[in-house]
C-alpha atoms as a PDB file:
ATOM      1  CA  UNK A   1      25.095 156.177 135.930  1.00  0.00           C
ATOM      2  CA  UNK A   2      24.227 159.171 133.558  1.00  0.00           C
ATOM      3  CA  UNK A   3      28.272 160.082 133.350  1.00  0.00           C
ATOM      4  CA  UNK A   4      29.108 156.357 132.725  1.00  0.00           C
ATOM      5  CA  UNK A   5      26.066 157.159 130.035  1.00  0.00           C
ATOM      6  CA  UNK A   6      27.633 160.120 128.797  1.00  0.00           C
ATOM      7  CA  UNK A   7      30.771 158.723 128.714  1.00  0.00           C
ATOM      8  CA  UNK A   8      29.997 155.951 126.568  1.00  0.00           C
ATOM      9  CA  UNK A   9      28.113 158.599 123.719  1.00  0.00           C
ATOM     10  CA  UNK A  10      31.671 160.276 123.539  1.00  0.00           C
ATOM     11  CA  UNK A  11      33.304 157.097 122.971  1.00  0.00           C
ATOM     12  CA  UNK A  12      30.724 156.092 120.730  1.00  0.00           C
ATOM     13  CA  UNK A  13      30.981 159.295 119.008  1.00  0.00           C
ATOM     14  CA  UNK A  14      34.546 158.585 118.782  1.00  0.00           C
ATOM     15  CA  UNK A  15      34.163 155.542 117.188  1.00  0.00           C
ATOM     16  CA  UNK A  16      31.704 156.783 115.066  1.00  0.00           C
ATOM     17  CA  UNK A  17      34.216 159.304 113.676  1.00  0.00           C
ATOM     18  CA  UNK A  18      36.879 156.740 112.786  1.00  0.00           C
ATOM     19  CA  UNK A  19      35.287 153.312 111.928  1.00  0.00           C
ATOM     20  CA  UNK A  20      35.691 151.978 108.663  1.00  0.00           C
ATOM     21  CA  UNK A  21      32.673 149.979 106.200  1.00  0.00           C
ATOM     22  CA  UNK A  22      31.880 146.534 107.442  1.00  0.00           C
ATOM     23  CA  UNK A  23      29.937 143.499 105.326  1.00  0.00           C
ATOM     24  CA  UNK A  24      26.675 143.153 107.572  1.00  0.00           C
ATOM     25  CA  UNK A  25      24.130 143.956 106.441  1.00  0.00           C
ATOM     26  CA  UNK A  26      21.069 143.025 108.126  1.00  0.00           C
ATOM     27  CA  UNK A  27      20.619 144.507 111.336  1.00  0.00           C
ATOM     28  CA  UNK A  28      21.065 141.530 113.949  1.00  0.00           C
ATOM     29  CA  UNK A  29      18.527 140.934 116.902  1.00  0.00           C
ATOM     30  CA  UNK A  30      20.591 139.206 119.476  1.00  0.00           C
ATOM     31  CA  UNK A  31      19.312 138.842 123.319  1.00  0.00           C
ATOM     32  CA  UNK A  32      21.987 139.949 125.167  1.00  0.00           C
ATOM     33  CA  UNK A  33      21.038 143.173 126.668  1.00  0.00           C
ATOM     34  CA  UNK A  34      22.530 145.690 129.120  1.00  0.00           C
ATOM     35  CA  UNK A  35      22.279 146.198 132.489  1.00  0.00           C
ATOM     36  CA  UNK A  36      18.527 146.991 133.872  1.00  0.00           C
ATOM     37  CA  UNK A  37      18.120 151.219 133.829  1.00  0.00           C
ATOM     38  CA  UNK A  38      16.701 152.756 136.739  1.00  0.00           C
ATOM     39  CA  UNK A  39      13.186 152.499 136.011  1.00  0.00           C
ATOM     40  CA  UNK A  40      13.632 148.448 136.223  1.00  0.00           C
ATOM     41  CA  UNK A  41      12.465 148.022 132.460  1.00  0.00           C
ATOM     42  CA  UNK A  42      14.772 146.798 129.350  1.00  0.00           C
ATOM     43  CA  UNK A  43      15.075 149.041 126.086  1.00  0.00           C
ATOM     44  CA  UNK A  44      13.768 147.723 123.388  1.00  0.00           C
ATOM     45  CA  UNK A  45      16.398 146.715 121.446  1.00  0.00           C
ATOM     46  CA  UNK A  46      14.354 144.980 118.532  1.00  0.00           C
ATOM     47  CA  UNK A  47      14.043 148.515 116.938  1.00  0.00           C
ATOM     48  CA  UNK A  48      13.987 149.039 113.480  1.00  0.00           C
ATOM     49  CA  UNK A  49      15.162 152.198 111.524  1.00  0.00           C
ATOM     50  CA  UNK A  50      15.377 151.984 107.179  1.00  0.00           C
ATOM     51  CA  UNK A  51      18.295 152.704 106.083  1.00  0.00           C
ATOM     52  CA  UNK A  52      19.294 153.778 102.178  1.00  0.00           C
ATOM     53  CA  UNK A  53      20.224 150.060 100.207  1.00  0.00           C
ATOM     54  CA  UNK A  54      23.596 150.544  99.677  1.00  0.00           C
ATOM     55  CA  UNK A  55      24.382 151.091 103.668  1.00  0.00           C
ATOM     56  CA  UNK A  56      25.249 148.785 106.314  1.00  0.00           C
ATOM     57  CA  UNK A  57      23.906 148.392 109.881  1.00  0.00           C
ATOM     58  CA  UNK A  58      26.523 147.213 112.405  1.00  0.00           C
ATOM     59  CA  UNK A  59      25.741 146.031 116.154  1.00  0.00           C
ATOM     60  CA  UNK A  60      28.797 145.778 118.481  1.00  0.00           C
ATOM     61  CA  UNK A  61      28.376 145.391 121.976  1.00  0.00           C
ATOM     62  CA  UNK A  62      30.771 147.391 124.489  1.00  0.00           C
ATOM     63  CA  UNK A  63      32.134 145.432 127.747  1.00  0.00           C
ATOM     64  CA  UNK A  64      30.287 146.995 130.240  1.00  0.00           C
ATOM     65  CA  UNK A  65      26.990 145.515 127.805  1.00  0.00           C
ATOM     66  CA  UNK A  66      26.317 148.797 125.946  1.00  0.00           C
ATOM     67  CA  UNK A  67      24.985 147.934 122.710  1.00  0.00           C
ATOM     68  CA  UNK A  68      25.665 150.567 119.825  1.00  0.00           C
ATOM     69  CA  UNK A  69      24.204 149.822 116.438  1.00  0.00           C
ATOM     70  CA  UNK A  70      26.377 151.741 113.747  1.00  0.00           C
ATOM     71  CA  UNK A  71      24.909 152.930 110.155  1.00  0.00           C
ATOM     72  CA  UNK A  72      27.715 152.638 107.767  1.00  0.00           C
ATOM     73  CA  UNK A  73      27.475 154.122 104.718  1.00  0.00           C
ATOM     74  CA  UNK A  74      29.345 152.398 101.316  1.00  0.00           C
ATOM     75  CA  UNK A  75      32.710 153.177 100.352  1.00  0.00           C
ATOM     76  CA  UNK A  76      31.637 155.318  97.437  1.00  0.00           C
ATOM     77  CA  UNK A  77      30.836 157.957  99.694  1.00  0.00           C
ATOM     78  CA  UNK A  78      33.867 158.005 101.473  1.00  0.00           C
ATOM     79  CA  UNK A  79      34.973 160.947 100.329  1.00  0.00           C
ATOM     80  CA  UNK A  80      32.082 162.860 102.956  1.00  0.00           C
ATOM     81  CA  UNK A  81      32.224 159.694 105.076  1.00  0.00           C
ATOM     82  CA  UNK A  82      28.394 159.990 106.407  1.00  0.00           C
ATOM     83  CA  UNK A  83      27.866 157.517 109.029  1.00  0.00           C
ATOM     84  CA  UNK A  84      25.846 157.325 112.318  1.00  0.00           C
ATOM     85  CA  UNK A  85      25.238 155.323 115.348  1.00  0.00           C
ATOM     86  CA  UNK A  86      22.443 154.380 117.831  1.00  0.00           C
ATOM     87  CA  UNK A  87      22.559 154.387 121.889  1.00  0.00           C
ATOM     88  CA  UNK A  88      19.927 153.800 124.163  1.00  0.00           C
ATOM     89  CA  UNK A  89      20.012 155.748 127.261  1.00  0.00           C
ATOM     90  CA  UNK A  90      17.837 155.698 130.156  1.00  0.00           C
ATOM     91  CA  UNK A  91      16.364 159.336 131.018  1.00  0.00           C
ATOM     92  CA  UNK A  92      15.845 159.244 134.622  1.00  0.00           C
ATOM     93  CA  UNK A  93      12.629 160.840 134.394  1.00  0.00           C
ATOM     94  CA  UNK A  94      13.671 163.490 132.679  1.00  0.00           C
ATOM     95  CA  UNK A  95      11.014 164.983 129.657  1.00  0.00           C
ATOM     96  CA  UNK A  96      12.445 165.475 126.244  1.00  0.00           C
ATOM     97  CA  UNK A  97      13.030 169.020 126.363  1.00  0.00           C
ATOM     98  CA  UNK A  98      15.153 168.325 130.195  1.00  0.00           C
ATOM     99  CA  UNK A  99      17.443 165.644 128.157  1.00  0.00           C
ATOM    100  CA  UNK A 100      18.336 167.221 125.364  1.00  0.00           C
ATOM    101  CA  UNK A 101      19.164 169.911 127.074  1.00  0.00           C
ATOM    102  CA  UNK A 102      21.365 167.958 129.091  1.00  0.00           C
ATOM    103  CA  UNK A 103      22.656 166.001 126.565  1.00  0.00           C
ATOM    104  CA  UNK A 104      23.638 169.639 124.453  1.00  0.00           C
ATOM    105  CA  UNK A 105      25.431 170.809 127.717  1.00  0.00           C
ATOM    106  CA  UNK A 106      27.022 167.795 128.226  1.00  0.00           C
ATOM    107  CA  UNK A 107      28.553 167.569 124.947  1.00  0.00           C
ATOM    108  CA  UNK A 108      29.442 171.632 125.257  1.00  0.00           C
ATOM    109  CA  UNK A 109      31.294 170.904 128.576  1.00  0.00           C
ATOM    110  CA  UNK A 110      33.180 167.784 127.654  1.00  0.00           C
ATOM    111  CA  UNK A 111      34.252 167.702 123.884  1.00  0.00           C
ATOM    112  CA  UNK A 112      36.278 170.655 123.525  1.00  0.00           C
ATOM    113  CA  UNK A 113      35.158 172.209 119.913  1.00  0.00           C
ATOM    114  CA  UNK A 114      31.533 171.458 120.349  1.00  0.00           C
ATOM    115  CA  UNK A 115      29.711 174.217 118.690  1.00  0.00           C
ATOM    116  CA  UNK A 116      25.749 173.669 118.794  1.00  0.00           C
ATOM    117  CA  UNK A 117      24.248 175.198 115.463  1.00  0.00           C
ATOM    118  CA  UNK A 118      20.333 174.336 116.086  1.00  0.00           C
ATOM    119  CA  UNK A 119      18.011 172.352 117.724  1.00  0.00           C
ATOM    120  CA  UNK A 120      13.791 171.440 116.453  1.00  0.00           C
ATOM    121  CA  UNK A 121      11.744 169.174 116.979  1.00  0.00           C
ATOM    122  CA  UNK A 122      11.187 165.385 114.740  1.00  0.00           C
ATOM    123  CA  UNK A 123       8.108 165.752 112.474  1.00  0.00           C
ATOM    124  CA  UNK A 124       6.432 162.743 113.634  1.00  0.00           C
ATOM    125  CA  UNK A 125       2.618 161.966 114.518  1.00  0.00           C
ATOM    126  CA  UNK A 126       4.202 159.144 116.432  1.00  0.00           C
ATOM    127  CA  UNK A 127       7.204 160.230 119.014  1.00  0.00           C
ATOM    128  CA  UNK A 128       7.969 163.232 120.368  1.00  0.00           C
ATOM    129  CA  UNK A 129      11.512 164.158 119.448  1.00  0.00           C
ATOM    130  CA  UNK A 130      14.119 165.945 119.441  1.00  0.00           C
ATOM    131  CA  UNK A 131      17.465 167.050 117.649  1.00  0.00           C
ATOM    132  CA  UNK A 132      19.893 169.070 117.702  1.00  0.00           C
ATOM    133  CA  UNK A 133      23.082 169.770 115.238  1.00  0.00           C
ATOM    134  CA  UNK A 134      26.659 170.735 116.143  1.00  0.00           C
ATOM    135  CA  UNK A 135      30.362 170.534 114.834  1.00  0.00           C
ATOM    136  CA  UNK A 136      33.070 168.929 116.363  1.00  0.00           C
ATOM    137  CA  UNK A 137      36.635 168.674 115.330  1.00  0.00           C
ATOM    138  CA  UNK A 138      38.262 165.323 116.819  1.00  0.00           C
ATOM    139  CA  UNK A 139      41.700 164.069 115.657  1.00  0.00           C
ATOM    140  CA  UNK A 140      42.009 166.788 113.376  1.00  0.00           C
ATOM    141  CA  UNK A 141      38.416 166.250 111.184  1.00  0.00           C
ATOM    142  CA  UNK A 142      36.033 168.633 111.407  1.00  0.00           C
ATOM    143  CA  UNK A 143      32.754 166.685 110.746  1.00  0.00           C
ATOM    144  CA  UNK A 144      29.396 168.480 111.355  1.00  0.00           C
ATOM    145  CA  UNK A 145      26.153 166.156 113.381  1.00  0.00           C
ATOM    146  CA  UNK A 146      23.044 166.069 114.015  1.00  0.00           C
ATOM    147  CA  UNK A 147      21.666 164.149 116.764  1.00  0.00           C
ATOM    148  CA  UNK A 148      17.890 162.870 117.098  1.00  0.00           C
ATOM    149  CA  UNK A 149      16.012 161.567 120.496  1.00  0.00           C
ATOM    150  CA  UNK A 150      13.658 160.056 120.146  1.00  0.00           C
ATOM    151  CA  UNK A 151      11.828 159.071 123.405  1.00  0.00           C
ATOM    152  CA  UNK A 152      10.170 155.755 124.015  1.00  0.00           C
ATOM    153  CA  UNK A 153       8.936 154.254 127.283  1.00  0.00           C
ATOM    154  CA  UNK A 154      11.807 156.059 129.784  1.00  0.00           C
ATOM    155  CA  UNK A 155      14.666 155.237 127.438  1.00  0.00           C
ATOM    156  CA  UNK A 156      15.964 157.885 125.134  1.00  0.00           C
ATOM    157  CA  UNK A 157      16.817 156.333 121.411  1.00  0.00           C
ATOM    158  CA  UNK A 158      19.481 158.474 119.999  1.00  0.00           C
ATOM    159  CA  UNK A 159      20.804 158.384 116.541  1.00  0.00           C
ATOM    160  CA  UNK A 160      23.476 160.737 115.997  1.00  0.00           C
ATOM    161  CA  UNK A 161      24.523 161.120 112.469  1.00  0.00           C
ATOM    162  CA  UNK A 162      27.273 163.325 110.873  1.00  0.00           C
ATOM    163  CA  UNK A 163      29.467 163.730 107.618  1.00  0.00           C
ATOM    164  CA  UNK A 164      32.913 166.074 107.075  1.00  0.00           C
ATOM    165  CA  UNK A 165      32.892 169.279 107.431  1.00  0.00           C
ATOM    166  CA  UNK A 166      30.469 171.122 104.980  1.00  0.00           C
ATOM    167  CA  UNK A 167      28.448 168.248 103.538  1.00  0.00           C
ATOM    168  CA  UNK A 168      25.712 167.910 106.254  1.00  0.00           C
ATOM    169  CA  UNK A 169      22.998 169.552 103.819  1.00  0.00           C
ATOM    170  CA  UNK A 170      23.881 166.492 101.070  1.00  0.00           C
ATOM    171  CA  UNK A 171      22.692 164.202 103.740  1.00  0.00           C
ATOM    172  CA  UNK A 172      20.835 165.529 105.909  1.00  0.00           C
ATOM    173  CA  UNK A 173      17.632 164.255 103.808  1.00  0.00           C
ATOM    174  CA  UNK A 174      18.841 161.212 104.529  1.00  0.00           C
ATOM    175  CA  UNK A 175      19.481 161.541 108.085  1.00  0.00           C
ATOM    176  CA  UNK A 176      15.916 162.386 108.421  1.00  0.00           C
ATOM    177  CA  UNK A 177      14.748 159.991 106.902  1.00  0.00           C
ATOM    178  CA  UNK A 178      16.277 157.161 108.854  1.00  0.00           C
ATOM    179  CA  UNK A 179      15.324 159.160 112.329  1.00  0.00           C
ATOM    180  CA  UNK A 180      11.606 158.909 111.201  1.00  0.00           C
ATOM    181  CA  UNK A 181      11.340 155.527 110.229  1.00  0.00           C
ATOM    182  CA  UNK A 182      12.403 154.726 113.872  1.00  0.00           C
ATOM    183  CA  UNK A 183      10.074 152.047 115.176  1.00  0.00           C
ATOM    184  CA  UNK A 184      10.562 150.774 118.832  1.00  0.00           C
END
């Protein structure tokens, strides 16, 4: 289950890389949901996170019933193309500090290019998370990440959020600010 898991983040990460703008833009709250997770308990998929105005939010079910909710930014930004996604992953009983871990060695050991940069902890009196930021080069763009988990009830929220190559610090105010206003 946690390669199937891990399989789908590098897919989604693919996608993530090369999707285009969409029109949606409320974030949709439909009932289908995934597969139960080992500790017999749904995500909560009725999550909220704030994103800037001018974005979109995107939901798009996979066809093994992954749900991945994209964060699209507008075309006038294309240029840096800064863009994220959301996946909810069971974490086995694993702690914060044990999944991120794996989730950094993981990534190290199965996207070739992977470079982890740094890794801290969410300013938040509410959750306990994590993130961590890296670069990756797929199809030929560099584009550098930063990944937050956020923990909630044995399910690991992750929003991973990137740009191109050297425009992370333009945005990364931004990607902060859309990991904290996670509510679950």
């Amino acid at each position: 289950m946690t390669d199937r898991l891990f399989s789908i983040l590098i897919f989604s990460l693919f996608v993530f890389s090369s999707c285009q703008s969409q029109t949606t833009t409320k974030q949709n709250s439909d009932t289908t949901q995934p597969t139960q997770a080992v500790t017999n308990q749904q995500p909560n998929f009725n999550y909220v996170v704030e994103v800037p105005n001018d974005w979109t939010i995107r939901d798009t079910f996979m066809q093994d019933g992954m749900r991945i909710r994209f964060l699209l930014s507008p075309q006038s930004l294309s240029i840096d193309y800064p863009a994220g996604n959301i996946l909810v992953a069971s974490m086995e009983g694993r702690n914060i500090e044990d999944f991120t871990t794996r989730n950094m060695n993981y990534l190290k050991s199965n996207m070739p290019g992977i470079v982890i940069l740094e890794r801290g902890k969410i300013d938040s009196t509410i959750y306990n998370g994590q993130w961590f930021t890296y670069t990756k080069e797929q199809n030929g763009v560099v584009r550098d990440m930063i990944n937050y988990i956020i923990p909630l009830n044995g399910f690991a929220y992750m929003i991973t959020c990137g740009s191109n190559k050297g425009s992370i610090n333009k945005y990364r105010t931004t990607f902060d600010k859309i990991a904290k206003s996670f509510k679950g």
